[in-house]
Protein backbone atom coordinates (compact mmCIF):
# COMPACT_ATOMS: atom_id res chain seq x y z
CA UNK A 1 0.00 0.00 0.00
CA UNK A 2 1.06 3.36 -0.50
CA UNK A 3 -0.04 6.79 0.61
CA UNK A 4 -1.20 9.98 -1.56
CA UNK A 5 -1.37 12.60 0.69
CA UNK A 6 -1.83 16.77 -0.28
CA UNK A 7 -1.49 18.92 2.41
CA UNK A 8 -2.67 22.38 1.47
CA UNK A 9 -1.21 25.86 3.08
CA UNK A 10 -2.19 28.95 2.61
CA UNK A 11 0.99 30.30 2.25
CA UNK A 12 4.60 29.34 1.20
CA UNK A 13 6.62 29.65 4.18
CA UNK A 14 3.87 27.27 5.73
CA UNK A 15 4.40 24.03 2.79
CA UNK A 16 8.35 25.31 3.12
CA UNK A 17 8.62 24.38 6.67
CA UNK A 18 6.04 21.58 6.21
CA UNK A 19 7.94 20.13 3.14
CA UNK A 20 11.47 20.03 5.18
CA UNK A 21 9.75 18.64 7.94
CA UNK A 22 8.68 15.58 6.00
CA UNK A 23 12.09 15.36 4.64
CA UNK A 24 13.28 15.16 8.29
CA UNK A 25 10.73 12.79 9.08
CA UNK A 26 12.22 10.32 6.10
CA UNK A 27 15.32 10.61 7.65
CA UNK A 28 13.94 9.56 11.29
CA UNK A 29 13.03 6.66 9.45
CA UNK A 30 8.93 7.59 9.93
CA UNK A 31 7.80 7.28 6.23
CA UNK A 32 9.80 5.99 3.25
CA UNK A 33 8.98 8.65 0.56
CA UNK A 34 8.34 7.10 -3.35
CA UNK A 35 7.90 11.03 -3.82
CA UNK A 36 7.95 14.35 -2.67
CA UNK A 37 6.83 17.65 -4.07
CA UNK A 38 6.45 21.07 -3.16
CA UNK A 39 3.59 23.14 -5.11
CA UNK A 40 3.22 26.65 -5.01
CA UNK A 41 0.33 28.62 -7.43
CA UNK A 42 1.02 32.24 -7.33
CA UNK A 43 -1.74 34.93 -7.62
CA UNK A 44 -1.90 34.47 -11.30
CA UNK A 45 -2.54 30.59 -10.94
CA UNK A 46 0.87 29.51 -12.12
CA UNK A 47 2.16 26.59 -11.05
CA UNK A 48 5.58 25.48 -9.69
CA UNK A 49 6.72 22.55 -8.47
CA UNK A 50 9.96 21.51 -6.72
CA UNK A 51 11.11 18.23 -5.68
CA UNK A 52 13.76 16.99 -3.47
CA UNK A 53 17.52 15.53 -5.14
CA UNK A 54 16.91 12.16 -6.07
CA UNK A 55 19.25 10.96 -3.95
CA UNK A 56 16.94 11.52 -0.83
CA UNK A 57 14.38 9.33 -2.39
CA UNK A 58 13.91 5.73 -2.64
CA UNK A 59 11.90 5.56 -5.20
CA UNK A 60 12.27 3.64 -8.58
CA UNK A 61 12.25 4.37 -11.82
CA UNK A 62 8.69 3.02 -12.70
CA UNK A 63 7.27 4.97 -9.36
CA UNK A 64 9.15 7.77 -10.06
CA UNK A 65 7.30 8.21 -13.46
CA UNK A 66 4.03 7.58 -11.57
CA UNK A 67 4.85 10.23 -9.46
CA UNK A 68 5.48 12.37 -12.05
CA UNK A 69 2.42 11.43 -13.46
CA UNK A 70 0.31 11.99 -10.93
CA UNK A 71 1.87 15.35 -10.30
CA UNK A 72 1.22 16.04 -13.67
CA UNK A 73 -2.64 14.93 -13.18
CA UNK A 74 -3.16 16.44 -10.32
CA UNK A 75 -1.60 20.10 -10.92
CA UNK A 76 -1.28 21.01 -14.68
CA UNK A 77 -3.82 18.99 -16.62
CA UNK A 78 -6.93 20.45 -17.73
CA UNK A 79 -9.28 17.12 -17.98
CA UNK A 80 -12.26 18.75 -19.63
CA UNK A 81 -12.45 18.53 -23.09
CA UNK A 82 -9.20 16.79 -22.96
CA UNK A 83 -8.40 14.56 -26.37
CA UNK A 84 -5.69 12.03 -25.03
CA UNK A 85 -4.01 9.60 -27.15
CA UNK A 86 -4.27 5.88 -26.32
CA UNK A 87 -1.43 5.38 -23.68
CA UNK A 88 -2.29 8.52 -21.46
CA UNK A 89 -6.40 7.39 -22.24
CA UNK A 90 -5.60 4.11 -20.58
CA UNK A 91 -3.55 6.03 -17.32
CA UNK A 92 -7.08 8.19 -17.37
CA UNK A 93 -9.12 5.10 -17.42
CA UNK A 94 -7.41 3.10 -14.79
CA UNK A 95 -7.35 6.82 -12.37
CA UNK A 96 -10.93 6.83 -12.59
CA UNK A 97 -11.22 3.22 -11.09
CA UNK A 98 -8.52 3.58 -8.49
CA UNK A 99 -8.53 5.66 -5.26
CA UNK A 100 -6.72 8.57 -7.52
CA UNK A 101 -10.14 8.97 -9.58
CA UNK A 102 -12.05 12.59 -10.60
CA UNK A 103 -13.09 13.29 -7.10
CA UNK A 104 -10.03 13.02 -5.46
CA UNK A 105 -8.39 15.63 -8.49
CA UNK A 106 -11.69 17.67 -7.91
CA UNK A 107 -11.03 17.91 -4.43
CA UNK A 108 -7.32 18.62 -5.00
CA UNK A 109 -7.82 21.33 -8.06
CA UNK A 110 -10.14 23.15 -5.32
CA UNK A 111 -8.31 23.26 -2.37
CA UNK A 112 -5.11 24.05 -4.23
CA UNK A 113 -5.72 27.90 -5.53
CA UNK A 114 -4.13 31.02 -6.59
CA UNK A 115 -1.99 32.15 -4.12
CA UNK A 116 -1.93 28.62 -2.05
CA UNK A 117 0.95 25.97 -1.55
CA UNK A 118 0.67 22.26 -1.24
CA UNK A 119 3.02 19.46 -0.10
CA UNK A 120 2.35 16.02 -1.80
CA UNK A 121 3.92 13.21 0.01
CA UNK A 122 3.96 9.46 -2.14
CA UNK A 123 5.00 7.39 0.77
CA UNK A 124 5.75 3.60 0.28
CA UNK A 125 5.45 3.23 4.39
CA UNK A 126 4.35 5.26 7.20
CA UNK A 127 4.02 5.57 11.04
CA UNK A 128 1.07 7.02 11.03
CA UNK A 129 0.95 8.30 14.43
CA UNK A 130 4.60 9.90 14.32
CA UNK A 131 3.86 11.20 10.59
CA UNK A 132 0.58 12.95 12.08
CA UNK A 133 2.20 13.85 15.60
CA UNK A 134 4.96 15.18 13.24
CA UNK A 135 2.95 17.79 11.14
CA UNK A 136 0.54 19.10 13.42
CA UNK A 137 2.51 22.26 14.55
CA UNK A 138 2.42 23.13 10.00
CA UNK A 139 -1.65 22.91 10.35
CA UNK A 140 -3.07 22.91 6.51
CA UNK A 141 -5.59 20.93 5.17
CA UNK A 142 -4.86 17.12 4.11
CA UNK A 143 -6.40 15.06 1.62
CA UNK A 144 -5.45 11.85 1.31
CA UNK A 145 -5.85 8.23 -0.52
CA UNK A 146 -4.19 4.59 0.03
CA UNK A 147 -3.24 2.88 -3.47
CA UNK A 148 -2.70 -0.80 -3.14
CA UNK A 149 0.44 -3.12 -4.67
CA UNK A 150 -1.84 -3.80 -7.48
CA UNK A 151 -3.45 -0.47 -8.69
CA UNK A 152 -0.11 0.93 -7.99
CA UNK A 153 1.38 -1.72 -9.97
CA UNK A 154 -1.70 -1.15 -13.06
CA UNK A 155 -1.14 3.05 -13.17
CA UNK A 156 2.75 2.78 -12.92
CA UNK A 157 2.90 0.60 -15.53
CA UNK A 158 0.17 2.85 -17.72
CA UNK A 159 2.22 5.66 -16.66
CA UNK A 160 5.52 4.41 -18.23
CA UNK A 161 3.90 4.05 -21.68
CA UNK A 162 2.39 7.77 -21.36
């Protein structure tokens, strides 16, 4: 199983401190991070993303390109009155059956607005308790999904081809 999970902010020096704080937390040996990423949307609603050296994540190559993915998805993608060609229709059509479907973007593509900042932890394991315990003093708003071996598996391997 592995963990999606979007914590909003309403402000960058908020998702700063929250995003070293999870990188602190890998090291502490609390989560083991797939992938990391640190949005920001300024007033005009562009996007930036920034993610951590490779080196500081375990991730491999086919989860890395899910992550990507999913970043991709989740942030830049306009999905109405998208045309997609065959590969990136299939990574559409397996999102919509898997925990990473249209309402979780919907809620994600609301909460995540001009001017707001967003930390998206991928995370292969997790404590939990510690992770929670761990980010409480950041606040923000958290939405979150658990994708199993298999669907992980089925939308890493769509994600490749895309």
């Amino acid at each position: 199983m592995t963990e999606l999970i979007v914590i909003t902010f309403d402000n960058d020096d908020e998702a700063r401190n929250a995003y070293d704080k999870v990188l602190n937390l890998q090291e502490d040996l609390v989560l083991e991070l797939a992938g990391l990423a640190l949005v920001k949307v300024d007033a005009s609603g562009k996007t930036q993303v920034e993610t951590p050296h490779s080196g500081d994540l375990k991730a491999g190559v086919g989860r890395g390109a899910l992550f990507g993915a999913l970043l991709g998805l989740l942030f830049f993608v306009p999905f109405l009155g998208l045309a997609v060609g065959g590969a990136l229709g299939a990574l559409f059509a397996h999102l919509d059956k898997s925990p990473v479907n249209a309402e979780f973007r919907d809620r994600i593509h609301a909460a995540v607005t001009a001017g707001k900042s967003a930390v998206v932890v991928y995370a292969s394991t997790i404590d939990e308790d510690a992770f929670t315990e761990g980010m409480r003093p950041f606040g923000g708003t958290s939405v979150r999904t658990t994708i199993s071996k298999e669907e992980e598996d089925r939308l890493t391997h769509d994600a490749a081809a895309a």
